[in-house]
C-alpha atoms as a PDB file:
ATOM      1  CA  UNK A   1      38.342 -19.572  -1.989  1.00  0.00           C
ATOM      2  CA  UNK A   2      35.924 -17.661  -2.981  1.00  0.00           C
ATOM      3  CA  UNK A   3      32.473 -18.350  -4.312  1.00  0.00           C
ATOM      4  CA  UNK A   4      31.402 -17.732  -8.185  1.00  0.00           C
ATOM      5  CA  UNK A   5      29.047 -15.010  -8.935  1.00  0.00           C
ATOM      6  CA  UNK A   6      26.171 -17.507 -10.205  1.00  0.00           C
ATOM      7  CA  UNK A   7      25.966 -19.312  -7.178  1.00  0.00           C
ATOM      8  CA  UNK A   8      25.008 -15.846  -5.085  1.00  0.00           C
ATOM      9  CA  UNK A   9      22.537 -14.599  -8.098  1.00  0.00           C
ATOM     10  CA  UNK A  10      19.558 -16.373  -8.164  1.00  0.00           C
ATOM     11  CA  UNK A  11      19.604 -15.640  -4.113  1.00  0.00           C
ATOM     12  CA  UNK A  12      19.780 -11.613  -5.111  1.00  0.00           C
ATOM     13  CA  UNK A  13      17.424 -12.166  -7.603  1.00  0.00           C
ATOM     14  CA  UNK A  14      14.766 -13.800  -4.990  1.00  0.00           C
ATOM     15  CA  UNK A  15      15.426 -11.085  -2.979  1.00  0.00           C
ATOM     16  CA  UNK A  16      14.525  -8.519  -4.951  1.00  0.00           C
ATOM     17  CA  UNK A  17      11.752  -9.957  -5.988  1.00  0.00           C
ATOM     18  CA  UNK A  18      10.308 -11.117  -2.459  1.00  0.00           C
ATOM     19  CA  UNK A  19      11.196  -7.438  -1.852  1.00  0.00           C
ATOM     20  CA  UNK A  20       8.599  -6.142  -4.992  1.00  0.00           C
ATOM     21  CA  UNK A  21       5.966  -8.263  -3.728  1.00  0.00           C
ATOM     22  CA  UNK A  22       5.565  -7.075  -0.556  1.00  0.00           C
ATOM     23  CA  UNK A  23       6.402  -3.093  -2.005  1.00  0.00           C
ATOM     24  CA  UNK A  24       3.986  -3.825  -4.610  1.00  0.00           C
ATOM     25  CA  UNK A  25       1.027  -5.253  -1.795  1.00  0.00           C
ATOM     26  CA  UNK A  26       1.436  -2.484   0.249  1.00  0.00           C
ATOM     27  CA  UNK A  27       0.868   0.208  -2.300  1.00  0.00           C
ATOM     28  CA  UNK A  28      -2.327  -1.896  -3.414  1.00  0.00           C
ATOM     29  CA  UNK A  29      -3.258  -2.322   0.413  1.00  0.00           C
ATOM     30  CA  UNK A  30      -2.873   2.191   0.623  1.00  0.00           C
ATOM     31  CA  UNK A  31      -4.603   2.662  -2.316  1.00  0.00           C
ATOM     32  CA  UNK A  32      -7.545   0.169  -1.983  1.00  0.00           C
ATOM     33  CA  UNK A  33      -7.730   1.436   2.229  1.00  0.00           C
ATOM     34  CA  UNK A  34      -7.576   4.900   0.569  1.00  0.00           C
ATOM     35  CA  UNK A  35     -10.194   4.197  -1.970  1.00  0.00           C
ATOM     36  CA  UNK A  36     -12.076   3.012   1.125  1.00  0.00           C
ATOM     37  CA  UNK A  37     -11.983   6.323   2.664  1.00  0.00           C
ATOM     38  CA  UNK A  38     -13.921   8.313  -0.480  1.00  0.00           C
ATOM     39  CA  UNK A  39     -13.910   8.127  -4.058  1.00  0.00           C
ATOM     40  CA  UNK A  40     -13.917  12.320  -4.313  1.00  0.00           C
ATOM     41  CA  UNK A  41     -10.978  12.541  -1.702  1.00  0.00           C
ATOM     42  CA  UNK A  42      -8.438   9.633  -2.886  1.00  0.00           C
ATOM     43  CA  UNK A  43      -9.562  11.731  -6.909  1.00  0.00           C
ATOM     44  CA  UNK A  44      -8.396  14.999  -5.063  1.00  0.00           C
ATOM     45  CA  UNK A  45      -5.442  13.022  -3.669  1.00  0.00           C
ATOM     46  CA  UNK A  46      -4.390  11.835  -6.212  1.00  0.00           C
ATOM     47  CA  UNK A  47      -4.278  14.572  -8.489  1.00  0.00           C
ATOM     48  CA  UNK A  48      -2.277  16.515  -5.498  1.00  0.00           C
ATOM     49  CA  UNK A  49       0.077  13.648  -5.628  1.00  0.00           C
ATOM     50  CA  UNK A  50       0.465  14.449  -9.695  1.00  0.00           C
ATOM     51  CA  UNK A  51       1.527  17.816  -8.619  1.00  0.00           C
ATOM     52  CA  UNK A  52       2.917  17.365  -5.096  1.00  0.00           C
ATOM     53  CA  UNK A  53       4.315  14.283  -4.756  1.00  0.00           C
ATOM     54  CA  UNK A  54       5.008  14.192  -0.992  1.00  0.00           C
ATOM     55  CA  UNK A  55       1.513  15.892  -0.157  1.00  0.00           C
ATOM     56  CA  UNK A  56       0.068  13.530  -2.369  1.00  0.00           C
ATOM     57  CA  UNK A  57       1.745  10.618  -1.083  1.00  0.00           C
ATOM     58  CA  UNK A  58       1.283  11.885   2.838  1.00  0.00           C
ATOM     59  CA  UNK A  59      -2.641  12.340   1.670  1.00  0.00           C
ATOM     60  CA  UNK A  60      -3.128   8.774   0.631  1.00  0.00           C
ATOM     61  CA  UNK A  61      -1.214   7.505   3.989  1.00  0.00           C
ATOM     62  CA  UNK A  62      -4.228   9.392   5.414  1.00  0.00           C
ATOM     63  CA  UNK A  63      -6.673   8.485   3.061  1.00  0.00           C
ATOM     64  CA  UNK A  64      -5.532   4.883   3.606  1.00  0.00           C
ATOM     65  CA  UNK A  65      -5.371   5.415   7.595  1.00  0.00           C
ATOM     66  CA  UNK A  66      -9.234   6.593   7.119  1.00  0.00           C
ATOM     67  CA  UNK A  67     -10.186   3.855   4.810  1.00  0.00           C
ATOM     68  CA  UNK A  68      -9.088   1.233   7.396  1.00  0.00           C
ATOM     69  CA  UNK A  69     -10.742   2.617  10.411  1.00  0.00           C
ATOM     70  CA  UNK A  70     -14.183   2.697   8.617  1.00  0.00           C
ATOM     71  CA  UNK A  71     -13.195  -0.894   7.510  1.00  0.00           C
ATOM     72  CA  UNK A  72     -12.524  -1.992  10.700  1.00  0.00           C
ATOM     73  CA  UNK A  73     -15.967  -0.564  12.198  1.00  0.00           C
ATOM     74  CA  UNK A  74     -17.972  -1.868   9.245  1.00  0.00           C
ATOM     75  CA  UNK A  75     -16.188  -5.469  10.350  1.00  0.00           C
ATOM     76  CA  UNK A  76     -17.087  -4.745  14.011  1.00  0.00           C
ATOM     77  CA  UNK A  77     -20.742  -3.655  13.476  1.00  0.00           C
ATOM     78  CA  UNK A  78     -20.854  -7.217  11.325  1.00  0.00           C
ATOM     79  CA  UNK A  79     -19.779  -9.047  14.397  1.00  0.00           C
ATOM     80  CA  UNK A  80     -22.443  -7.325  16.336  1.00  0.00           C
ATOM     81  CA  UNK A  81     -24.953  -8.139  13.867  1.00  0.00           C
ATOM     82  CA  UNK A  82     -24.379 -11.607  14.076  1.00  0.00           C
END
């Protein structure tokens, strides 16, 4: 027997959309680490990325890989501080 197709969809349908969250928060997460990293460089980046895509999108990995490391030591110098 098998089951009907609107019993399965709302399941899909939650997975896809669990799926867009978490695509959607890790963009924001690269571009706000990136935007961490410089103002000037994730501009530069980004307009690489309007002509490159996969330099672009390799630059704001970077960017964002930068962004976190000086967000990390700014949290770490806090915890000093305190």
């Amino acid at each position: 027997m098998h089951e009907s197709v609107a019993a399965t969809a709302p399941s899909t349908v939650l997975t896809v959309a669990r799926l867009s969250g978490a695509v959607d928060a890790l963009s924001s997460a690269i571009a706000g680490f990136a935007l961490l990293a410089g103002t000037r460089a994730f501009t530069f980046t980004a307009l690489l990325a309007w002509r490159e895509p996969v330099l672009g999108g390799a630059g704001l990995v970077l960017l964002a890989l930068v962004g976190w490391l000086r967000w990390q030591c700014r949290h770490n110098v806090a915890r000093r501080i305190v």
